[in-house]
N, C-alpha and C. Protein backbone atom coordinates (compact mmCIF):
# COMPACT_ATOMS: atom_id res chain seq x y z
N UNK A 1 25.48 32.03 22.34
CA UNK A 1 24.04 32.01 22.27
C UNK A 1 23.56 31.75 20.84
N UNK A 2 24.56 32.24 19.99
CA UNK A 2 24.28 32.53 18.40
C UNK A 2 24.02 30.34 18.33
N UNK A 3 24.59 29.98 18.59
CA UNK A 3 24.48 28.20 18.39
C UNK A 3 23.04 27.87 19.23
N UNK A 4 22.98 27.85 19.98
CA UNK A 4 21.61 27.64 20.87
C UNK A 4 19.92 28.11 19.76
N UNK A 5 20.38 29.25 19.20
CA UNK A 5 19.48 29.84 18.93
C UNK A 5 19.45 29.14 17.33
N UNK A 6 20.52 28.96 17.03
CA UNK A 6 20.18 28.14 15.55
C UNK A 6 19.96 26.83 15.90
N UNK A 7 20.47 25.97 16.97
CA UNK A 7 19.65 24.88 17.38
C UNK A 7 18.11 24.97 17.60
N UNK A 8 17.72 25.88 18.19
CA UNK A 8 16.03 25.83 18.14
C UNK A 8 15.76 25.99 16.82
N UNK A 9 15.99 27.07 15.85
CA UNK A 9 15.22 27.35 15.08
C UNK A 9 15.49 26.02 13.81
N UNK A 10 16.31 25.23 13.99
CA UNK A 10 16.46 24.63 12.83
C UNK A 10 15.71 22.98 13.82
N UNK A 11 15.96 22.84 15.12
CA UNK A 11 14.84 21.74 15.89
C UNK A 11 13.77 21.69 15.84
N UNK A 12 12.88 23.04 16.20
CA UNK A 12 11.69 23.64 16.58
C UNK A 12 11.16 23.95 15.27
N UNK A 13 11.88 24.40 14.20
CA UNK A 13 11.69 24.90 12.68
C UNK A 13 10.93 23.01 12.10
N UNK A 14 11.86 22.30 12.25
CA UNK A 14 11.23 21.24 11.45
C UNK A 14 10.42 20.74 12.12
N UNK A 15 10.02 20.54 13.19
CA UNK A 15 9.11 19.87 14.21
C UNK A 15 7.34 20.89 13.99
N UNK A 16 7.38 22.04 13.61
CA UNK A 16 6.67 23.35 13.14
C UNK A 16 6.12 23.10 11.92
N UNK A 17 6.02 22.23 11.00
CA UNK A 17 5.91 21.84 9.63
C UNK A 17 4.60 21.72 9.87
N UNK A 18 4.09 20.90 10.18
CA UNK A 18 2.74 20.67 10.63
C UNK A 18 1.87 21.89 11.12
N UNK A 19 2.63 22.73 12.15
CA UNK A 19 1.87 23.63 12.60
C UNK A 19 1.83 25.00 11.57
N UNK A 20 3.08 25.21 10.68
CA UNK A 20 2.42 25.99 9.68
C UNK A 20 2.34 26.00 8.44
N UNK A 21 3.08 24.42 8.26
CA UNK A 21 2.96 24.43 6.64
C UNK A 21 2.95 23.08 5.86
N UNK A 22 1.61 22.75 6.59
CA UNK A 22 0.99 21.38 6.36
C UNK A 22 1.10 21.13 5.21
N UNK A 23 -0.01 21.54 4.26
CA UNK A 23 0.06 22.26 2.85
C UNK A 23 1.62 21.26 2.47
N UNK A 24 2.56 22.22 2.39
CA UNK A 24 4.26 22.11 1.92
C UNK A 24 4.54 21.22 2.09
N UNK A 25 4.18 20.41 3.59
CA UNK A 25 4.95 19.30 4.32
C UNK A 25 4.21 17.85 3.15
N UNK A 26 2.83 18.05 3.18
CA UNK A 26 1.87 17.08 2.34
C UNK A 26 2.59 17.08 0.78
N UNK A 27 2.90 18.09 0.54
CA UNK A 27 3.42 18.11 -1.10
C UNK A 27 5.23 17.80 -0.79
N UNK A 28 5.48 17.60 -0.22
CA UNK A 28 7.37 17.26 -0.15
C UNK A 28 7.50 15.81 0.04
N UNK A 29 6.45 14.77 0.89
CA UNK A 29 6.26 13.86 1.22
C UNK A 29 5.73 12.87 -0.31
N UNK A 30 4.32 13.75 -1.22
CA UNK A 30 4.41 13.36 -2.31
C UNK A 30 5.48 13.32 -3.25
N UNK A 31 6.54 14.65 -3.58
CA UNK A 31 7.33 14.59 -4.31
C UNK A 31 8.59 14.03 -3.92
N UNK A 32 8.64 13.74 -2.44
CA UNK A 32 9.89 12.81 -2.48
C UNK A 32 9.40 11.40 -1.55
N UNK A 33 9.16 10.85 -1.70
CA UNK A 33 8.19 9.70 -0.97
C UNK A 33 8.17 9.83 0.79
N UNK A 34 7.77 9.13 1.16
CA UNK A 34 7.59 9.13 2.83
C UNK A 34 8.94 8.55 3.34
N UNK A 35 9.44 8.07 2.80
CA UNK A 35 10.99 7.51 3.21
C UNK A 35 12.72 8.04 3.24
N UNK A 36 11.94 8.59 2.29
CA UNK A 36 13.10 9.84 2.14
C UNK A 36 13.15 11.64 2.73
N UNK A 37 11.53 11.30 2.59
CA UNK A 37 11.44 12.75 3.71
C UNK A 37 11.39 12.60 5.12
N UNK A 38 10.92 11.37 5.49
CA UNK A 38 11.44 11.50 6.68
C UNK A 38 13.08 11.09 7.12
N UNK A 39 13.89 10.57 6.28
CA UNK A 39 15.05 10.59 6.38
C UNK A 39 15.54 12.16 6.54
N UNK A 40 14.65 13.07 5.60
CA UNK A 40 15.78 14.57 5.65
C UNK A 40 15.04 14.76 7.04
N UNK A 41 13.90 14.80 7.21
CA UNK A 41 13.35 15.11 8.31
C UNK A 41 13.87 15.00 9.77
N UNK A 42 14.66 13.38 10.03
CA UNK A 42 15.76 12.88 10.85
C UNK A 42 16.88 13.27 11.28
N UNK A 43 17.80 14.13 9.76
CA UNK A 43 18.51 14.69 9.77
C UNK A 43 18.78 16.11 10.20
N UNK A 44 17.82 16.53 9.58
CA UNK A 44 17.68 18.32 10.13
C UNK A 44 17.58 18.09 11.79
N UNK A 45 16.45 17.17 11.80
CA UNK A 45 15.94 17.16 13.78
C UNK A 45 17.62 17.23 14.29
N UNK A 46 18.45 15.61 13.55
CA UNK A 46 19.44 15.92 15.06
C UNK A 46 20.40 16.21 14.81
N UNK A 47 20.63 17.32 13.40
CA UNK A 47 21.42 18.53 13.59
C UNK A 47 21.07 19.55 14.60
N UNK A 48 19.91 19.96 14.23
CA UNK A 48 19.55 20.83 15.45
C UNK A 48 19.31 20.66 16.66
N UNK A 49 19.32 19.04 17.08
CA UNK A 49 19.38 18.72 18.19
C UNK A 49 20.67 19.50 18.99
N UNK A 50 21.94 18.68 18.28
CA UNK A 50 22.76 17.96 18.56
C UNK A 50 23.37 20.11 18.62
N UNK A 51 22.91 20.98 18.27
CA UNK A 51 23.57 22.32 17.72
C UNK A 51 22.49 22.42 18.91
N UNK A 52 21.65 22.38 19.60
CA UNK A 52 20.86 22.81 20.91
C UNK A 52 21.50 22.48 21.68
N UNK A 53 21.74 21.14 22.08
CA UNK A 53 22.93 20.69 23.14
C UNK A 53 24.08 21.46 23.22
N UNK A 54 24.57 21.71 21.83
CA UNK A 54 25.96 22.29 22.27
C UNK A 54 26.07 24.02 22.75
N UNK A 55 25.08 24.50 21.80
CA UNK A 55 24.81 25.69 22.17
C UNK A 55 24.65 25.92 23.53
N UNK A 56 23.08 25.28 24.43
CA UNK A 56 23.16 25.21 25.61
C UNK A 56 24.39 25.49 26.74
N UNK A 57 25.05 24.22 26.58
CA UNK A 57 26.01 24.10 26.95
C UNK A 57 27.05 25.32 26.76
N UNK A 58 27.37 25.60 25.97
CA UNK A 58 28.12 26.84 25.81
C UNK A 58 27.43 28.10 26.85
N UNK A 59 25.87 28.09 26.81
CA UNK A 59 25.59 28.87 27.58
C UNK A 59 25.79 29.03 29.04
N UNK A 60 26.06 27.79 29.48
CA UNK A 60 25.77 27.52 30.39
C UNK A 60 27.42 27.91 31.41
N UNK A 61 28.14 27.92 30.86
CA UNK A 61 29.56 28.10 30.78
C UNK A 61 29.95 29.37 31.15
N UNK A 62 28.57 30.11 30.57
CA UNK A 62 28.52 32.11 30.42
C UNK A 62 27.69 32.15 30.88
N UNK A 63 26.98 32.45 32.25
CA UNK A 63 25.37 32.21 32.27
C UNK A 63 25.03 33.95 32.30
N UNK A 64 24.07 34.50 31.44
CA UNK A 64 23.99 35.31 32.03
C UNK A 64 22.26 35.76 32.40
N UNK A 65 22.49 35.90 33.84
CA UNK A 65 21.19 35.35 34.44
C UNK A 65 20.46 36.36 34.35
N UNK A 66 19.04 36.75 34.69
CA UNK A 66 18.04 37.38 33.99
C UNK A 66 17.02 37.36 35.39
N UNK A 67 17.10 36.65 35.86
CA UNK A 67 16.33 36.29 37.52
C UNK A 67 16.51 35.39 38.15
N UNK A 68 16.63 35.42 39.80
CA UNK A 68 16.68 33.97 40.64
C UNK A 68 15.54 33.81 41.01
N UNK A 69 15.45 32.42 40.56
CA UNK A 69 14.10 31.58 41.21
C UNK A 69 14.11 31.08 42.03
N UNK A 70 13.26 31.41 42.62
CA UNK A 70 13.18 30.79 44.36
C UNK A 70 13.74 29.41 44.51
N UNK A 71 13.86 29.53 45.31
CA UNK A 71 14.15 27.82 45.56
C UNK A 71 13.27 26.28 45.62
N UNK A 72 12.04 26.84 46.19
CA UNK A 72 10.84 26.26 46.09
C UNK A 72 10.04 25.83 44.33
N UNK A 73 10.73 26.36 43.68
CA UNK A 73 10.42 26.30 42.42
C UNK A 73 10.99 25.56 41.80
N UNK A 74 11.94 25.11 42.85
CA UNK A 74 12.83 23.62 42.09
C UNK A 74 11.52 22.11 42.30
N UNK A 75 11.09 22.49 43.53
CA UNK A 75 10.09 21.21 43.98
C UNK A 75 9.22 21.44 43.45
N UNK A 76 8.61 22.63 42.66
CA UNK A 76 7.40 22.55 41.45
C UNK A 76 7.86 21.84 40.17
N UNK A 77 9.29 22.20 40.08
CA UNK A 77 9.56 21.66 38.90
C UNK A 77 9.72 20.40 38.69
N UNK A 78 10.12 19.74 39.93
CA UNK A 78 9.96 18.46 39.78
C UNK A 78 8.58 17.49 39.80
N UNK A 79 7.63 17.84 40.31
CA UNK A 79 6.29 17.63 40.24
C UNK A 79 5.71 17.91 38.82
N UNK A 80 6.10 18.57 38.28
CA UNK A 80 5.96 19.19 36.81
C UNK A 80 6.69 18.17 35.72
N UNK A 81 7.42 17.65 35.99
CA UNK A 81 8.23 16.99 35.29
C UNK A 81 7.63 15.56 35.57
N UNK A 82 8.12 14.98 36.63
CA UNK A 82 6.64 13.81 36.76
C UNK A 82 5.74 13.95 36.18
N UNK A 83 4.77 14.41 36.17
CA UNK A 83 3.72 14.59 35.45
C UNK A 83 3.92 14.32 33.69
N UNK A 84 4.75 15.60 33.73
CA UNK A 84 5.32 15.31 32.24
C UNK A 84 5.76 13.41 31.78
N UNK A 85 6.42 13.04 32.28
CA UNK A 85 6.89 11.54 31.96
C UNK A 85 5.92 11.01 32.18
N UNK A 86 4.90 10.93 32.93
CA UNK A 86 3.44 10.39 33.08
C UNK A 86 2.85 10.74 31.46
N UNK A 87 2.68 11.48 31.02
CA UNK A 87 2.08 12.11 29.97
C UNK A 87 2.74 11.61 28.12
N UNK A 88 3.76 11.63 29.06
CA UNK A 88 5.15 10.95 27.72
C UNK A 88 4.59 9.32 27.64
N UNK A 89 4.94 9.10 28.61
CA UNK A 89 4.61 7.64 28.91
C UNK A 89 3.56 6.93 28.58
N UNK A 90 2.41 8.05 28.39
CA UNK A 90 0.57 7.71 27.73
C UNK A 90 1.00 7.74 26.45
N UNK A 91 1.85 8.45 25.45
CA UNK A 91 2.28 8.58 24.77
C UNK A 91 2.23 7.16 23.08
N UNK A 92 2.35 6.27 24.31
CA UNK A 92 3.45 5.07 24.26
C UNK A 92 3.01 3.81 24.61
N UNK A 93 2.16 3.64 25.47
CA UNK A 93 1.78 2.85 26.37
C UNK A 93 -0.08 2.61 25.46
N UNK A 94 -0.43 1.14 25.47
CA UNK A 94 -1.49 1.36 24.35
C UNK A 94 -3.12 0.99 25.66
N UNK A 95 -3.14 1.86 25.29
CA UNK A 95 -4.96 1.85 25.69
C UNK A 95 -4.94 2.61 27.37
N UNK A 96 -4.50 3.24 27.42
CA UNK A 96 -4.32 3.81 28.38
C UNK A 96 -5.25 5.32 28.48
N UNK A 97 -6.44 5.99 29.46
CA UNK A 97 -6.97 6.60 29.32
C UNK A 97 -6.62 8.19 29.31
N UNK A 98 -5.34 8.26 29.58
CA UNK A 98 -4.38 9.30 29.66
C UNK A 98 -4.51 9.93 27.93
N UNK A 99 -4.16 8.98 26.84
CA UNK A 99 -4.16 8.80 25.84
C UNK A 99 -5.66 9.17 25.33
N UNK A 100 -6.42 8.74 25.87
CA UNK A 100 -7.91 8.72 25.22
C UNK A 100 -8.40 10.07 25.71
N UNK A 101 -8.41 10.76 26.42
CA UNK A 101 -8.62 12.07 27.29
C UNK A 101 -7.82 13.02 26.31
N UNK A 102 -6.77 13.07 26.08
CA UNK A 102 -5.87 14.37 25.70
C UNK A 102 -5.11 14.22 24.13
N UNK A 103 -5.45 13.05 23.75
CA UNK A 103 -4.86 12.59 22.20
C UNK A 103 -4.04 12.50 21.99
N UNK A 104 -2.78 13.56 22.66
CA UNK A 104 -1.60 14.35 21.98
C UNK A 104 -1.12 14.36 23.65
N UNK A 105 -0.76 13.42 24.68
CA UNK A 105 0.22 13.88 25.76
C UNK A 105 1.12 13.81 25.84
N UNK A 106 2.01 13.98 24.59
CA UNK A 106 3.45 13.72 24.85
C UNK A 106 4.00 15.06 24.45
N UNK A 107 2.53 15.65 23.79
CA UNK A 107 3.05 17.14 23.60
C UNK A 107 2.43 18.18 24.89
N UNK A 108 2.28 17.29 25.42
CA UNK A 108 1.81 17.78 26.51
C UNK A 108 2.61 17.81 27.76
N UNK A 109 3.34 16.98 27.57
CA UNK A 109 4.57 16.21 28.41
C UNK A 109 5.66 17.62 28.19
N UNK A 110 5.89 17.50 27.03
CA UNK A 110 7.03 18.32 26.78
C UNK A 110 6.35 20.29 27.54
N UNK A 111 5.23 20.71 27.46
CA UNK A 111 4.65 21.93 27.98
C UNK A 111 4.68 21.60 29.35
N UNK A 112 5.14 20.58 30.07
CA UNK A 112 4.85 21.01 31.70
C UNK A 112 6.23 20.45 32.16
N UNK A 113 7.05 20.42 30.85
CA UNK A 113 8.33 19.74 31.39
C UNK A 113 9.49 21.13 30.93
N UNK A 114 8.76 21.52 29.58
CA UNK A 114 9.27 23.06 29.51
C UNK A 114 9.02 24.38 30.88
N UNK A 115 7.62 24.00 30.90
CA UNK A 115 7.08 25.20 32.25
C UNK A 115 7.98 24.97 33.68
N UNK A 116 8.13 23.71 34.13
CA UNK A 116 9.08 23.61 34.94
C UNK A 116 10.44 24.18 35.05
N UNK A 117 10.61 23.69 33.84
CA UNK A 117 12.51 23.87 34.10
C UNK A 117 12.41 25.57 33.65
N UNK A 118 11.60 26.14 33.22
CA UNK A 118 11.64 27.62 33.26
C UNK A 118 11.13 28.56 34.29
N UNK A 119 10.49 27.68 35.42
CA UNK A 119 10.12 28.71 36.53
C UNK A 119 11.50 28.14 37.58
N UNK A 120 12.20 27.27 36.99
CA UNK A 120 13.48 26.91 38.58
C UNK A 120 14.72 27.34 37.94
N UNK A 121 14.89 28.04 36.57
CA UNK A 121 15.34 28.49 36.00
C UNK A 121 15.65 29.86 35.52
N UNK A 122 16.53 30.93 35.45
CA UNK A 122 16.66 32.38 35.50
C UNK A 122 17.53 32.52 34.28
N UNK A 123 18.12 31.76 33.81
CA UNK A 123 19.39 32.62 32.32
C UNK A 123 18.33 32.96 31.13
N UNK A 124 19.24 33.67 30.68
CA UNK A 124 18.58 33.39 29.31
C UNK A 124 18.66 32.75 28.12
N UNK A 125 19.87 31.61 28.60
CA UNK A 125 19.57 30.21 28.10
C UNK A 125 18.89 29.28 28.11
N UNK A 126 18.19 29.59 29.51
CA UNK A 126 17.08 29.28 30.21
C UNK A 126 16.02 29.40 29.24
N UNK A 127 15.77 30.74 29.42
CA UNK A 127 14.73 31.35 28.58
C UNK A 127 14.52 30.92 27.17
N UNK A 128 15.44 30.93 26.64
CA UNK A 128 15.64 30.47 25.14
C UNK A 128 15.10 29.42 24.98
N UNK A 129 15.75 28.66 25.76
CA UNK A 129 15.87 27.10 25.51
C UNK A 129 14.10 26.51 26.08
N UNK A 130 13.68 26.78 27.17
CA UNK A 130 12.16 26.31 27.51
C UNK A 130 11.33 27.31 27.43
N UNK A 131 11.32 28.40 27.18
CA UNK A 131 10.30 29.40 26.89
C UNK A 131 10.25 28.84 25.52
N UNK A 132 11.04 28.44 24.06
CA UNK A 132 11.36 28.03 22.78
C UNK A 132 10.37 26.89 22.94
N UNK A 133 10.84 25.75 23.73
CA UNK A 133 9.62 24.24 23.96
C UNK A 133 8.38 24.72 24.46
N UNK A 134 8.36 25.33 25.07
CA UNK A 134 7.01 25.65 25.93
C UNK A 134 5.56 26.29 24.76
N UNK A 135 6.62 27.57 24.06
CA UNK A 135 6.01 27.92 22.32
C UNK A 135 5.52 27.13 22.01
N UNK A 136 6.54 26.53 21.55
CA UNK A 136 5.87 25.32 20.55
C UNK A 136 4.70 24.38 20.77
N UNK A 137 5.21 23.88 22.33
CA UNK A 137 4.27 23.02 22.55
C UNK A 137 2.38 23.68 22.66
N UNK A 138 2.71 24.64 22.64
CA UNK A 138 1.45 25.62 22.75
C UNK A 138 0.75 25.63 21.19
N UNK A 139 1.84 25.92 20.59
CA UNK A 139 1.13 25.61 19.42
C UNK A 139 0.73 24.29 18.72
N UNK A 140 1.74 23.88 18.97
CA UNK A 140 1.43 21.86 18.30
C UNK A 140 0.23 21.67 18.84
N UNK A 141 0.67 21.50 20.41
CA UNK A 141 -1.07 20.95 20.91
C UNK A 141 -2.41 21.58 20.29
N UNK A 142 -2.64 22.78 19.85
CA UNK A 142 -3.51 23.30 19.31
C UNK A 142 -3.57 22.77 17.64
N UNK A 143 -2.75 22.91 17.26
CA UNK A 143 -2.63 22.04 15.40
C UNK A 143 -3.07 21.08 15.56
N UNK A 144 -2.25 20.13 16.59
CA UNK A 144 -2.96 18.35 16.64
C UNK A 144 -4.35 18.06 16.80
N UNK A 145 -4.70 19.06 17.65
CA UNK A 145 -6.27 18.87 18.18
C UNK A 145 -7.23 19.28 17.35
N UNK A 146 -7.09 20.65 16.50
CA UNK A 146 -7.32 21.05 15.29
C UNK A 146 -7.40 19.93 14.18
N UNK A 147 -6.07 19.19 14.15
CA UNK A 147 -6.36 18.03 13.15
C UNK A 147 -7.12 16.41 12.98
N UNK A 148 -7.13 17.16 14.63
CA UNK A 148 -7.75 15.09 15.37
C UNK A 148 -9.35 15.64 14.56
N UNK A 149 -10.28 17.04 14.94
CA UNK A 149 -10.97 17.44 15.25
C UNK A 149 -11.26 17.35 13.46
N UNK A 150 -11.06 17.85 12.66
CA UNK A 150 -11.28 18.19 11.12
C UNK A 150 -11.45 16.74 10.30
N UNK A 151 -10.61 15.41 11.11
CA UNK A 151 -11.05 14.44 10.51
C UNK A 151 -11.72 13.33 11.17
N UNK A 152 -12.28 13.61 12.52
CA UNK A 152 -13.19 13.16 13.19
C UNK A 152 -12.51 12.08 13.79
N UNK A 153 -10.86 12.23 14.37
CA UNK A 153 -10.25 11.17 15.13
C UNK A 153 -10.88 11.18 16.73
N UNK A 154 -10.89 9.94 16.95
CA UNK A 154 -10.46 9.85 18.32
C UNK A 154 -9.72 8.56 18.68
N UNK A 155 -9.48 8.43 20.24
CA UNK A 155 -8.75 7.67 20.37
C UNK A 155 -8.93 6.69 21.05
N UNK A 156 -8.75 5.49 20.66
CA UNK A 156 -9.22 3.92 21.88
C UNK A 156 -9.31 3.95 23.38
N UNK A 157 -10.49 3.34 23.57
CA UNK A 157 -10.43 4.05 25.49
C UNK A 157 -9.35 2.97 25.93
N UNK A 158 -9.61 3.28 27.10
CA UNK A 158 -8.24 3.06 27.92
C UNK A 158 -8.86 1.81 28.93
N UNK A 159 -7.55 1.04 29.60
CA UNK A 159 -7.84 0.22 30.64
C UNK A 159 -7.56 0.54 31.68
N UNK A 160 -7.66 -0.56 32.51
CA UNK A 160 -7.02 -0.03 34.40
C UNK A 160 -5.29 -0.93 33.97
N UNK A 161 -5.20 -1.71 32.90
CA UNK A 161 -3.91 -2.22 32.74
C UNK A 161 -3.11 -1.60 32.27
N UNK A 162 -3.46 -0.55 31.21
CA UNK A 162 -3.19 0.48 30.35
C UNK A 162 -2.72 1.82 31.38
N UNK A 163 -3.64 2.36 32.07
CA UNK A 163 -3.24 3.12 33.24
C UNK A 163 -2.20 2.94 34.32
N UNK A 164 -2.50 1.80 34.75
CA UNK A 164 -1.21 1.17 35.45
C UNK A 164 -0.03 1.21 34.86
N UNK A 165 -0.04 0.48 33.92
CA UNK A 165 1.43 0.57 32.84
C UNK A 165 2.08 2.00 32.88
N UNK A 166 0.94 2.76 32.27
CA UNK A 166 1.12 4.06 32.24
C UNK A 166 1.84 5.08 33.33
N UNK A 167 1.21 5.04 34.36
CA UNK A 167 1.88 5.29 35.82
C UNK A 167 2.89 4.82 36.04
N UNK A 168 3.22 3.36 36.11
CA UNK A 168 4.57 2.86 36.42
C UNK A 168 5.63 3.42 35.45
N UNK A 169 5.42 3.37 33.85
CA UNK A 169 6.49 3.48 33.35
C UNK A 169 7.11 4.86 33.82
N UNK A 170 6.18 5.99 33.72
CA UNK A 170 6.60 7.22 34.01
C UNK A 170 6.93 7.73 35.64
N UNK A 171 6.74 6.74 36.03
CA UNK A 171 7.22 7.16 37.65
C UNK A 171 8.31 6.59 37.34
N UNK A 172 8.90 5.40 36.95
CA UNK A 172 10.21 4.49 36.82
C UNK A 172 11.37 5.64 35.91
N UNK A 173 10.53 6.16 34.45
CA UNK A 173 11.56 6.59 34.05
C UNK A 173 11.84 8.07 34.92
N UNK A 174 10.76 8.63 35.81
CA UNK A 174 11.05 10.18 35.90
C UNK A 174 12.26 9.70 37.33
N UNK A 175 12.23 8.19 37.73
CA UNK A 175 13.13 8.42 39.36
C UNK A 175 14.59 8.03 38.50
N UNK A 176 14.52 7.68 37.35
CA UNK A 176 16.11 6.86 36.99
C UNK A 176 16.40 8.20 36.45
N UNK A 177 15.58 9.40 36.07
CA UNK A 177 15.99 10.19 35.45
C UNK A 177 16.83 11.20 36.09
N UNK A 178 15.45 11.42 37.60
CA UNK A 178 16.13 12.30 38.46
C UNK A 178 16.89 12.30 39.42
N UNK A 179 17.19 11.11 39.55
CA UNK A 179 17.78 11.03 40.73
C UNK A 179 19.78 10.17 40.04
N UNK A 180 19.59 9.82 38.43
CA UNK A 180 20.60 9.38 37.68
C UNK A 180 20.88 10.06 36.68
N UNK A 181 20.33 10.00 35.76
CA UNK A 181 20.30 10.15 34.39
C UNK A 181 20.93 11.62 34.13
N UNK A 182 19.68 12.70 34.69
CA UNK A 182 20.31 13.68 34.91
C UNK A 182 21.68 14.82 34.82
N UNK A 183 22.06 14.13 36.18
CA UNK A 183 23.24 14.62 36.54
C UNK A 183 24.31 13.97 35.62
N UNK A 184 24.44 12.81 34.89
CA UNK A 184 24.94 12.27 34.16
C UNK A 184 25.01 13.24 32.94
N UNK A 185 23.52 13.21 32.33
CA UNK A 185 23.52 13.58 30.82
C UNK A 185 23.53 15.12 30.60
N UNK A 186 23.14 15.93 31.55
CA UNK A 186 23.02 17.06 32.02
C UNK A 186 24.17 18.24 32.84
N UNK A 187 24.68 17.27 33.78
CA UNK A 187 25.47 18.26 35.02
C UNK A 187 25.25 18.99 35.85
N UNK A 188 23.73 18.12 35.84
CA UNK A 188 22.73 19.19 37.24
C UNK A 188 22.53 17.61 38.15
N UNK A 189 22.69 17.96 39.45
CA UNK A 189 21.89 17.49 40.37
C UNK A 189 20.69 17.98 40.91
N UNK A 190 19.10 17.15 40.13
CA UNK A 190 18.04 17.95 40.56
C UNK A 190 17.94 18.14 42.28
N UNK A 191 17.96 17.23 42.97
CA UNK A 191 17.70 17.10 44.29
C UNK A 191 19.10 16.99 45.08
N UNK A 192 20.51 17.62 44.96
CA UNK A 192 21.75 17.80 45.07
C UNK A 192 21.73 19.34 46.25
C-alpha cells in the first residue's frame, strides 16, 4: 500500500500546484523557464504515475476489502464512465458546447469516472486510489473555475459539429475501452 500511496501523493501532489500553490508554481516557471518546468513537471507526473500503477497492482494481489458493492453498481459505473469520456472528449474536441457550459470537463471526466469505479468498488485500494481522484477533482474543478472567473475567461460556444464530434469520440473511445482496452491494460473484465 506504502507504493500506491506515494504514487498519489507524488501524482496528485504535482497535479495540486495550481490548487495550492499557484503563487510557487508562477515563480518556478519564472525562475526556470516554461520548458524546463514543465519537463520536471513530466517527470514527477510519470514517476508517480508509473509508482500508482505499480502500487495498485500490488494491491490488488492483497485485496483487503472494506465493503461489497452491489452488483448493480457495476452498471452505474459504467454509465458514469461514459459520461466521463463524453466529458474528456469536450476536453479536446474544439467548439463543442460541452466545453462552453463547464470550461474544465475533463476534470470533470476524471470526478464521475473516479465516483464510479468507487461505488463498484470495496478495497481499500479502491478507496485510496478513487476516493484520492475524486479529492482532487473536487478541488481542481473549484481552482479552475475560481481562475476562469478572476480573469474574466470564457469559452467559445459550441456547434452541432462540435457536439457531434464530441459524442462520437467519447462513445467510440468509452466501447474500445470497455469492452477491450480494459481487460487488456487493467485485468478486469467490465461486462465479464
Amino acid at each position: 500500500m506504502t507504493i500506491l500511496i506515494l504514487g498519489l501523493i507524488l501524482f496528485l501532489g504535482v497535479h495540486s500546484l495550481r490548487i495550492f500553490a499557484e503563487d510557487w508554481r508562477g515563480a518556478q516557471i519564472a525562475r526556470l523557464g516554461e520548458l524546463p518546468y514543465k519537463g520536471l513537471y513530466a517527470i514527477v507526473s510519470l514517476a508517480g504515475f508509473a509508482l500508482l500503477v505499480w502500487g495498485y497492482g500490488l494491491a490488488r494481489a492483497a485485496p483487503l476489502a472494506l465493503w461489497t458493492a452491489p452488483a448493480w453498481t457495476r452498471h452505474l459505473a459504467a454509465l458514469l464512465v461514459l459520461a466521463a469520456f463524453v466529458l474528456i472528449a469536450a476536453a479536446y474536441i474544439p467548439r463543442n458546447r460541452i466545453k462552453t457550459a463547464l470550461g474544465h470537463p475533463m476534470i470533470l471526466g476524471v470526478k464521475l469516472w473516479a465516483l464510479g469505479h468507487l461505488l463498484a468498488n470495496g478495497t481499500l485500494a479502491d478507496l485510496l486510489l478513487f476516493g484520492g481522484f475524486l479529492a482532487w477533482a473536487v478541488f481542481d474543478y473549484r481552482a479552475a473555475r475560481l481562475r476562469d472567473r478572476a480573469v474574466g475567461r470564457s469559452y467559445p460556444g459550441g456547434t452541432l459539429a462540435g457536439d457531434a464530434g464530441t459524442l462520437a469520440a467519447g462513445l467510440i473511445a468509452w466501447v474500445a475501452f470497455a469492452l477491450y482496452l480494459h481487460a487488456w491494460l487493467i485485468g478486469v473484465q467490465p461486462f465479464g
